[in-house]
C-alpha atoms as a PDB file:
ATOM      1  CA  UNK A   1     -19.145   7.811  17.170  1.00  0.00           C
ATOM      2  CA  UNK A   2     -21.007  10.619  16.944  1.00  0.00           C
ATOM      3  CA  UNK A   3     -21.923  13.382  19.712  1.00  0.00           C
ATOM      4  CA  UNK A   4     -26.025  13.644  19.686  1.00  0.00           C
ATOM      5  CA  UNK A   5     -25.366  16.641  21.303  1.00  0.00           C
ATOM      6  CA  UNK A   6     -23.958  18.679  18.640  1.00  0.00           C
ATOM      7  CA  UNK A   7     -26.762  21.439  16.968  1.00  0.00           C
ATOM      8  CA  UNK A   8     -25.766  23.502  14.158  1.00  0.00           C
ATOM      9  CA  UNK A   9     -27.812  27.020  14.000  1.00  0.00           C
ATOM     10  CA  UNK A  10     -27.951  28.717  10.560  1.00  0.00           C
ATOM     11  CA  UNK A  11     -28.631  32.275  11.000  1.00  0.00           C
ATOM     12  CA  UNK A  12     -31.036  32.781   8.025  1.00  0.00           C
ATOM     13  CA  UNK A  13     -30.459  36.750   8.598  1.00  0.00           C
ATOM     14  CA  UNK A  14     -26.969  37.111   8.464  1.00  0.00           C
ATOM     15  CA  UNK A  15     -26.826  34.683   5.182  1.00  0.00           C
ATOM     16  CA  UNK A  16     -29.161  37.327   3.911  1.00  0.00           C
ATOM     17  CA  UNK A  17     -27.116  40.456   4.683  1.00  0.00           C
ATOM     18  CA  UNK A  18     -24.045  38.983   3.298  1.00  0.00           C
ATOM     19  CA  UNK A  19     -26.112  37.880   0.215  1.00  0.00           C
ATOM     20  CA  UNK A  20     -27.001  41.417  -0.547  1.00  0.00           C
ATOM     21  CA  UNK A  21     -24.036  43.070   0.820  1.00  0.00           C
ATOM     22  CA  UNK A  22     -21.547  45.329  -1.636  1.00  0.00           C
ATOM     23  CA  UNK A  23     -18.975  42.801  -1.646  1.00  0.00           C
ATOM     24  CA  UNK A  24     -21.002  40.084  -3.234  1.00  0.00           C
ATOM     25  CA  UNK A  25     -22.258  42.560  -5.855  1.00  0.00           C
ATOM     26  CA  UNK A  26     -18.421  43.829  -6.418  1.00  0.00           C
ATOM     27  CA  UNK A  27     -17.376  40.437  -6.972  1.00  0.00           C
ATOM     28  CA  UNK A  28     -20.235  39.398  -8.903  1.00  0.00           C
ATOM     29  CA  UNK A  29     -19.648  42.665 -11.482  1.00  0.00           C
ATOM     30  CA  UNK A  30     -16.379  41.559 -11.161  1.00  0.00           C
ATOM     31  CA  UNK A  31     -16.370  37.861 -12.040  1.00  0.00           C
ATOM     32  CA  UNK A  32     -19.310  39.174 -15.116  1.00  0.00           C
ATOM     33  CA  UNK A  33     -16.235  41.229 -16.588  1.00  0.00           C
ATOM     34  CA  UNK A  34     -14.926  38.757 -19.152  1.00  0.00           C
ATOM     35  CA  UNK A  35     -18.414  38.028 -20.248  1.00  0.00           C
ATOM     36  CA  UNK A  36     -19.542  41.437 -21.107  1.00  0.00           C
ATOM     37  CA  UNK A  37     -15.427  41.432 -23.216  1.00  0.00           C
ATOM     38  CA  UNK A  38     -16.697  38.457 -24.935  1.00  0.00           C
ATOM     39  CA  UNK A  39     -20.226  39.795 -25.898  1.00  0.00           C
ATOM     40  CA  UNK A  40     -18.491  42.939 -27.182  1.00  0.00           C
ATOM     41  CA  UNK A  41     -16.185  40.749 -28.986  1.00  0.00           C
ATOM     42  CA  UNK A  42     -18.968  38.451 -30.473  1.00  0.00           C
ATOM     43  CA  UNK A  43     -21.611  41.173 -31.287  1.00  0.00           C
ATOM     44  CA  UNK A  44     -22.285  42.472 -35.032  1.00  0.00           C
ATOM     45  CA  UNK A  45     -20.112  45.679 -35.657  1.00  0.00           C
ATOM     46  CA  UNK A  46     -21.864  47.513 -38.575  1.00  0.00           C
ATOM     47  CA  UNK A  47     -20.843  50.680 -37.039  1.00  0.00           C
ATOM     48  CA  UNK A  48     -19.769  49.534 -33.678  1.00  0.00           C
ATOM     49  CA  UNK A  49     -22.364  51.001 -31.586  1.00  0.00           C
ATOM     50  CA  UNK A  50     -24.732  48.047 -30.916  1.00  0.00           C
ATOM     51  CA  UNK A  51     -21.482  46.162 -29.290  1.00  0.00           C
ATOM     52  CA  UNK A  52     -19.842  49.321 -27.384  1.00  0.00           C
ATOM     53  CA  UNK A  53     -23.628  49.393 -25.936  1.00  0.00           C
ATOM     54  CA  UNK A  54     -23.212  46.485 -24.088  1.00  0.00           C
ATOM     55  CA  UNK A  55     -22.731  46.335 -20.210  1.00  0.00           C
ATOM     56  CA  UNK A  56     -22.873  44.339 -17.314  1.00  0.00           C
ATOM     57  CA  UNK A  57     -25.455  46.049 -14.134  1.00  0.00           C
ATOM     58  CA  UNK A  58     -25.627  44.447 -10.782  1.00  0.00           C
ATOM     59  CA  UNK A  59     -29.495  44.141 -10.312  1.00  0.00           C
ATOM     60  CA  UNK A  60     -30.690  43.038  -6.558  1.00  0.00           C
ATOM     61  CA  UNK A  61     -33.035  40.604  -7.089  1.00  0.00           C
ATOM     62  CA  UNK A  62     -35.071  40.193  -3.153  1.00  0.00           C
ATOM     63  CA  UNK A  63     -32.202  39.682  -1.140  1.00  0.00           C
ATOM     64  CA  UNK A  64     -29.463  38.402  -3.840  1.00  0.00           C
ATOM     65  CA  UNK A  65     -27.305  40.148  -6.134  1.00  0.00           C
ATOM     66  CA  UNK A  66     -27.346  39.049  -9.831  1.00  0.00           C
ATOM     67  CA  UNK A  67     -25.433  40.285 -12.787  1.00  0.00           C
ATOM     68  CA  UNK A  68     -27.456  41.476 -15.855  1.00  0.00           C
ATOM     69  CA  UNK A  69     -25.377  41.972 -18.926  1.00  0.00           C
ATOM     70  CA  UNK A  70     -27.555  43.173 -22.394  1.00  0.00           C
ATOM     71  CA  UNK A  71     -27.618  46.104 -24.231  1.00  0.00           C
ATOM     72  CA  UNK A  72     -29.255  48.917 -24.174  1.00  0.00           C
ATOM     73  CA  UNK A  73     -32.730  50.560 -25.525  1.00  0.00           C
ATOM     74  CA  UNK A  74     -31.338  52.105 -28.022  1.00  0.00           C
ATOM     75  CA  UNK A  75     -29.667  48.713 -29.591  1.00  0.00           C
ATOM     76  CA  UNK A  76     -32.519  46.752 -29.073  1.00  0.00           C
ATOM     77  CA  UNK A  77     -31.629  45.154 -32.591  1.00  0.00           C
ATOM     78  CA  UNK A  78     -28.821  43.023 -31.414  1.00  0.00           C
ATOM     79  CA  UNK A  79     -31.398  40.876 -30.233  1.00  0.00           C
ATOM     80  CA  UNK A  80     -32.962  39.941 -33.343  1.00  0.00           C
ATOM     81  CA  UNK A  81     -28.953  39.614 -34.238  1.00  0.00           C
ATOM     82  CA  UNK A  82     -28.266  36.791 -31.432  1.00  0.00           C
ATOM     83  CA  UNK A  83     -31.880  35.052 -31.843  1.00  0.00           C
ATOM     84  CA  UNK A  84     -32.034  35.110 -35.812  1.00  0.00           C
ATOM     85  CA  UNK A  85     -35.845  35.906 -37.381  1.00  0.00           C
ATOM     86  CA  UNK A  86     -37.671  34.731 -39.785  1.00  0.00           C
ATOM     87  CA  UNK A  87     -34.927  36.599 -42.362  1.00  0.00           C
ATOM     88  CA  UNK A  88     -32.301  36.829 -40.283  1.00  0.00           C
ATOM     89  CA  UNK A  89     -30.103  33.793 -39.392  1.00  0.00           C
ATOM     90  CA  UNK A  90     -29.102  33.849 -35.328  1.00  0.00           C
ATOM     91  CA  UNK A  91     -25.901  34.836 -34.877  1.00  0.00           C
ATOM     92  CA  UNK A  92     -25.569  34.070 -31.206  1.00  0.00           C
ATOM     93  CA  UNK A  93     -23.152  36.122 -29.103  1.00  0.00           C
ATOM     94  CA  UNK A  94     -23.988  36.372 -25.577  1.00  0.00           C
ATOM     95  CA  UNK A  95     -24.448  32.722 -24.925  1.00  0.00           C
ATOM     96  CA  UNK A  96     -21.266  31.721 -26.580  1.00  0.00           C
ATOM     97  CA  UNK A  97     -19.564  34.889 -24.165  1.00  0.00           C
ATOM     98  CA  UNK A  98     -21.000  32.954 -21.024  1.00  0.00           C
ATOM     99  CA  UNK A  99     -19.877  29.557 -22.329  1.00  0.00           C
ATOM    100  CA  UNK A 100     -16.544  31.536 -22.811  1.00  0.00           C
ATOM    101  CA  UNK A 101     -16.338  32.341 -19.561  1.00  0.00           C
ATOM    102  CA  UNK A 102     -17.767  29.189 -17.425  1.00  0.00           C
ATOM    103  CA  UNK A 103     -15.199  26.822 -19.758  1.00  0.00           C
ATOM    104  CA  UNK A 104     -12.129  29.454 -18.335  1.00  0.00           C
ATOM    105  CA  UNK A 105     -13.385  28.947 -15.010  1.00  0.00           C
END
């Protein structure tokens, strides 16, 4: 039988702090490691630069960490690459890395 007098307390505060802490972000860049391999792996390589551009930034988003991996500015094309155009067939990359990398999970 149950005890009616049993309370549970969740500290909404602490949650918080450890949500936002440097571990979670260190395991989060962590765990986002194989993805940004992938996406390297996947991207075009005309020269090489657009996929060497690639990188994963922990970005604290209110009180939780999250893991952005893109390129940068100066490849902006490699999104026209993974979407396709109206000329340009998609060639997706970054999706397929995440896909990668949730199936070896």
């Amino acid at each position: 039988m149950a005890d009616d007098n049993v309370r549970v307390h969740v500290d909404e505060r602490a949650i918080r702090e450890i949500a936002a802490s440097a571990d979670v972000r260190d395991l989060l860049m962590e765990s986002g490691e194989p993805i940004e391999v992938a996406a390297k792996a996947g991207a075009p390589k005309r020269t090489g630069e657009g996929a060497a551009s690639i990188r994963r930034e922990p970005v604290l988003d209110v009180a939780t960490w999250a893991v952005r991996i893109s390129w940068d500015r100066a490849h902006y094309y490699l999104y026209f690459h993974d979407r396709g155009t109206e000329r340009l067939p998609a060639r997706p990359f970054l999706e397929p890395a995440l896909e990668a990398a949730i199936g070896g999970i």
